[in-house]
Protein backbone atom coordinates (compact mmCIF):
# COMPACT_ATOMS: atom_id res chain seq x y z
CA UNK A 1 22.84 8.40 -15.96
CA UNK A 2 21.30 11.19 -17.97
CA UNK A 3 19.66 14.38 -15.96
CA UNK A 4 16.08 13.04 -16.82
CA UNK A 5 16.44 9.44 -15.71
CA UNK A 6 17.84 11.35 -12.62
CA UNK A 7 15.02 12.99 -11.73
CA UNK A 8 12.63 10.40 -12.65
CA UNK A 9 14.56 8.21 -9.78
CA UNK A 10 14.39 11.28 -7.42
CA UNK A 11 10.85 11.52 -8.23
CA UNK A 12 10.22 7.77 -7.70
CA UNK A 13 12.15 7.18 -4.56
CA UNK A 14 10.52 10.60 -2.92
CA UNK A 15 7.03 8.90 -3.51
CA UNK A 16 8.17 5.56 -2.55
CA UNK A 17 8.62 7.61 0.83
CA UNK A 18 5.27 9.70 1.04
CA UNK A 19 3.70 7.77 3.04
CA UNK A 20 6.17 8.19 6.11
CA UNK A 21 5.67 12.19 4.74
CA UNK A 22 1.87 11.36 5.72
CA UNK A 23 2.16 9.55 8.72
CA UNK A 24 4.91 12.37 9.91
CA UNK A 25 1.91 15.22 9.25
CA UNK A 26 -0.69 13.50 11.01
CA UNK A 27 1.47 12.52 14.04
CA UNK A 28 1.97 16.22 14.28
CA UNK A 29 -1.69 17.32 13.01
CA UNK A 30 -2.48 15.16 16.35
CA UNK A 31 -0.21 16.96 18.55
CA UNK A 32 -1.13 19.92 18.13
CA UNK A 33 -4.71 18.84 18.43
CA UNK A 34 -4.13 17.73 21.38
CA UNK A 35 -2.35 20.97 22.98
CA UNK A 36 -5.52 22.80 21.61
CA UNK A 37 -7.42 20.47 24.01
CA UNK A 38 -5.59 21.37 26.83
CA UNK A 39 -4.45 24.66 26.10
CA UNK A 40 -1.22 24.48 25.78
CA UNK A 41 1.12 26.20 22.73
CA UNK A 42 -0.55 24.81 19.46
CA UNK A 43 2.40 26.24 17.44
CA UNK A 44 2.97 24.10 14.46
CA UNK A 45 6.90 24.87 14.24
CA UNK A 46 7.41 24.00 17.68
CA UNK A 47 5.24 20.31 17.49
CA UNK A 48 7.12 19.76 14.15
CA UNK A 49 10.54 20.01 16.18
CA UNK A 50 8.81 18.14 19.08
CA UNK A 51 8.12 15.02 16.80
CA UNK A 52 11.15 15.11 14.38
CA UNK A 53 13.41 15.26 17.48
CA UNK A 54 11.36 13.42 20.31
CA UNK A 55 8.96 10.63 18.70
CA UNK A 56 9.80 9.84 14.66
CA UNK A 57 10.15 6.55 15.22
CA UNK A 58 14.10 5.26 14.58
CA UNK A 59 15.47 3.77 11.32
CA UNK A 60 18.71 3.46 9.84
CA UNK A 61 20.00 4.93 6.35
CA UNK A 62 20.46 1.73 5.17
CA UNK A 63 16.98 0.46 5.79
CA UNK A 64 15.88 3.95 4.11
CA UNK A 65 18.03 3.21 1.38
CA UNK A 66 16.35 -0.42 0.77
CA UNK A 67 12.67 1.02 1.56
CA UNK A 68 13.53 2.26 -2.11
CA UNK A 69 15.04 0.12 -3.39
CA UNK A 70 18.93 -0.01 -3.14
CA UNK A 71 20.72 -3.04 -1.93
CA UNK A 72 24.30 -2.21 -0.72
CA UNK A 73 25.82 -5.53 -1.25
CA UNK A 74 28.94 -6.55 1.01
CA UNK A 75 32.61 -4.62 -0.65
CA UNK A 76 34.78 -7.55 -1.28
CA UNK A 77 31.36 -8.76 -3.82
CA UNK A 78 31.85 -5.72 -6.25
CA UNK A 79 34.40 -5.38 -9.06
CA UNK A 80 36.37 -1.31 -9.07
CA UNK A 81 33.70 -0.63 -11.75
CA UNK A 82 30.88 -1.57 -10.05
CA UNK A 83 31.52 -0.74 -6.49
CA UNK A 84 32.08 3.07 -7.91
CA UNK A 85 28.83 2.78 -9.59
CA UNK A 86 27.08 0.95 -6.90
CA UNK A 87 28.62 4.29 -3.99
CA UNK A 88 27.22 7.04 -6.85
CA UNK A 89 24.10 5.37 -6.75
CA UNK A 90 24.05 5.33 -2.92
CA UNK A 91 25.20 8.90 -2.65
CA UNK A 92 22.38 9.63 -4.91
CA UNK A 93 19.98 8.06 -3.40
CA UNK A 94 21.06 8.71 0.10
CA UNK A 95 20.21 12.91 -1.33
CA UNK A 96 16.58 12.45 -2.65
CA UNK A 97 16.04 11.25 0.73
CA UNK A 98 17.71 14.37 2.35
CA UNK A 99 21.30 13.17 3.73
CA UNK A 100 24.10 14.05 2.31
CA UNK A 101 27.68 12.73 2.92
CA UNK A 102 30.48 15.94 3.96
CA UNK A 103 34.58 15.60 3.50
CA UNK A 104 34.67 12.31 2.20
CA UNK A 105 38.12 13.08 0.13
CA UNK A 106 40.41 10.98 2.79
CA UNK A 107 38.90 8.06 1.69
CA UNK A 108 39.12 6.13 -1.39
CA UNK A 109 36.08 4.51 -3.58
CA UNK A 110 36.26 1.14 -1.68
CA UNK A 111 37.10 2.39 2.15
CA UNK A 112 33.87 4.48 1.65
CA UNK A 113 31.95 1.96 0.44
CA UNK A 114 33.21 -0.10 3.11
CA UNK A 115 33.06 2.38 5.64
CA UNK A 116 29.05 3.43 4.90
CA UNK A 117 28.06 -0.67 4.26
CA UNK A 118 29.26 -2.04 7.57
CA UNK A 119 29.17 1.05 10.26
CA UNK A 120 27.83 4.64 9.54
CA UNK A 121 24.63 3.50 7.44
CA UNK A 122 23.79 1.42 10.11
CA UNK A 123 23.48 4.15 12.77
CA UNK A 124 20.06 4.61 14.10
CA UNK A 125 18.52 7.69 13.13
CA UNK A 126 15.01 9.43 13.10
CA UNK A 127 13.07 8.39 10.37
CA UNK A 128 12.15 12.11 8.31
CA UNK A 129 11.17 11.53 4.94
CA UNK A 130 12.41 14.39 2.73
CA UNK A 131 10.75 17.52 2.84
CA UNK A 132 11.98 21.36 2.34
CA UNK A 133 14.43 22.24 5.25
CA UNK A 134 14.80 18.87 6.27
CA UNK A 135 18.35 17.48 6.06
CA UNK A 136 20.53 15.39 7.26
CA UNK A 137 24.26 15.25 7.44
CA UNK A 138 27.52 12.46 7.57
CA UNK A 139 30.58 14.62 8.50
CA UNK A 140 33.20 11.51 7.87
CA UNK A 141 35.72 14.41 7.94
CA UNK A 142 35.57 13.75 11.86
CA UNK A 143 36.83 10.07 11.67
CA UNK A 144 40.15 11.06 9.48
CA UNK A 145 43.40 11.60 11.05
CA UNK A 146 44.39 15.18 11.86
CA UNK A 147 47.30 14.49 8.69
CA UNK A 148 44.74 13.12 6.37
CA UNK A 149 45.30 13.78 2.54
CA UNK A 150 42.92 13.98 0.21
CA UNK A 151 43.23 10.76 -1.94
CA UNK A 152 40.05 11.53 -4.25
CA UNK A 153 38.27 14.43 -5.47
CA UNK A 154 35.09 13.39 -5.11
CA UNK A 155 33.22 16.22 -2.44
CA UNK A 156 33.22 18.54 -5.04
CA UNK A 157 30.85 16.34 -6.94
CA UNK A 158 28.71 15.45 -4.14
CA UNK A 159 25.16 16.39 -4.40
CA UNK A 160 24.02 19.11 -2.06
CA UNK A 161 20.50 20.38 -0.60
CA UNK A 162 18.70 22.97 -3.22
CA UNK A 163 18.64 26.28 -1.88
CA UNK A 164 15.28 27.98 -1.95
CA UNK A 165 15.37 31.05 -3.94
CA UNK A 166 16.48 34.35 -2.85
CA UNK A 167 13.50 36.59 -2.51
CA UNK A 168 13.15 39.20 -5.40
CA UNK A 169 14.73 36.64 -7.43
């Protein structure tokens, strides 16, 4: 996959999500509208955290990840070739929407796949649709054994958040 047709799928999936981005703004326009009303703290930051933590209603990454688009079919369907094509794609996709998979090494193509398919993409989360400082991260590095060796280089690889520039830069 070339660096354009990259980006155009980044693009794509990230609007395929902007309406979650719209409903997350006006949940919070409305809180803090409402602690005007009563007088409470009408800090933005703070209702942001309130919602995002407290009331974004629950998902999983795997219903995210077929919101745009991407089936994860069952392991034991996909060929070597295609099951490596079909994770990239997933750990792709799984970044434009702001989570990112950490220490991943211990495992081979297929036990990731496997691993992400039938448990940890099925974990409920909040549903945050990608925005600037808003990430979320898989440590599978806590599910290896203490004596785990790395049987793949693929972390190195891995897509990671974009820092914001450095002032002055």
């Amino acid at each position: 996959m070339t660096q354009e047709e990259r980006g155009g799928g980044r693009a794509r999936r990230r609007g395929l999500r902007a309406q979650a981005s719209e409903r997350r703004e006006a949940e919070i326009d409305r809180l803090v509208q409402q602690a005007s009303e009563r007088g409470g703290c009408t800090d933005r930051m703070y209702w942001t955290l309130h919602y995002d933590f407290e009331q974004a209603p629950m998902t999983t990454n795997m219903q995210q990840l077929q919101e745009v688009g991407v089936e994860m079919p069952p392991e034991a369907e996909l060929s070597d070739r295609a099951l490596q094509q079909q994770l990239w794609e997933v750990i792709e996709t799984l970044a434009d929407l702001g989570t990112y998979l950490l220490r991943t090494d211990h495992l081979d193509d297929r036990a990731l796949y496997r691993l992400l398919h039938e448990q940890v993409l099925r974990e409920p989360v909040r549903d945050l649709p990608p925005s600037e400082g808003v990430s979320e991260f898989i440590d599978l590095g806590v599910r290896a054994p203490a004596d785990a060796q790395p049987l793949v280089q693929r972390d190195r690889f891995m897509p990671r958040p974009e820092s914001p520039p450095m002032p002055n830069e």
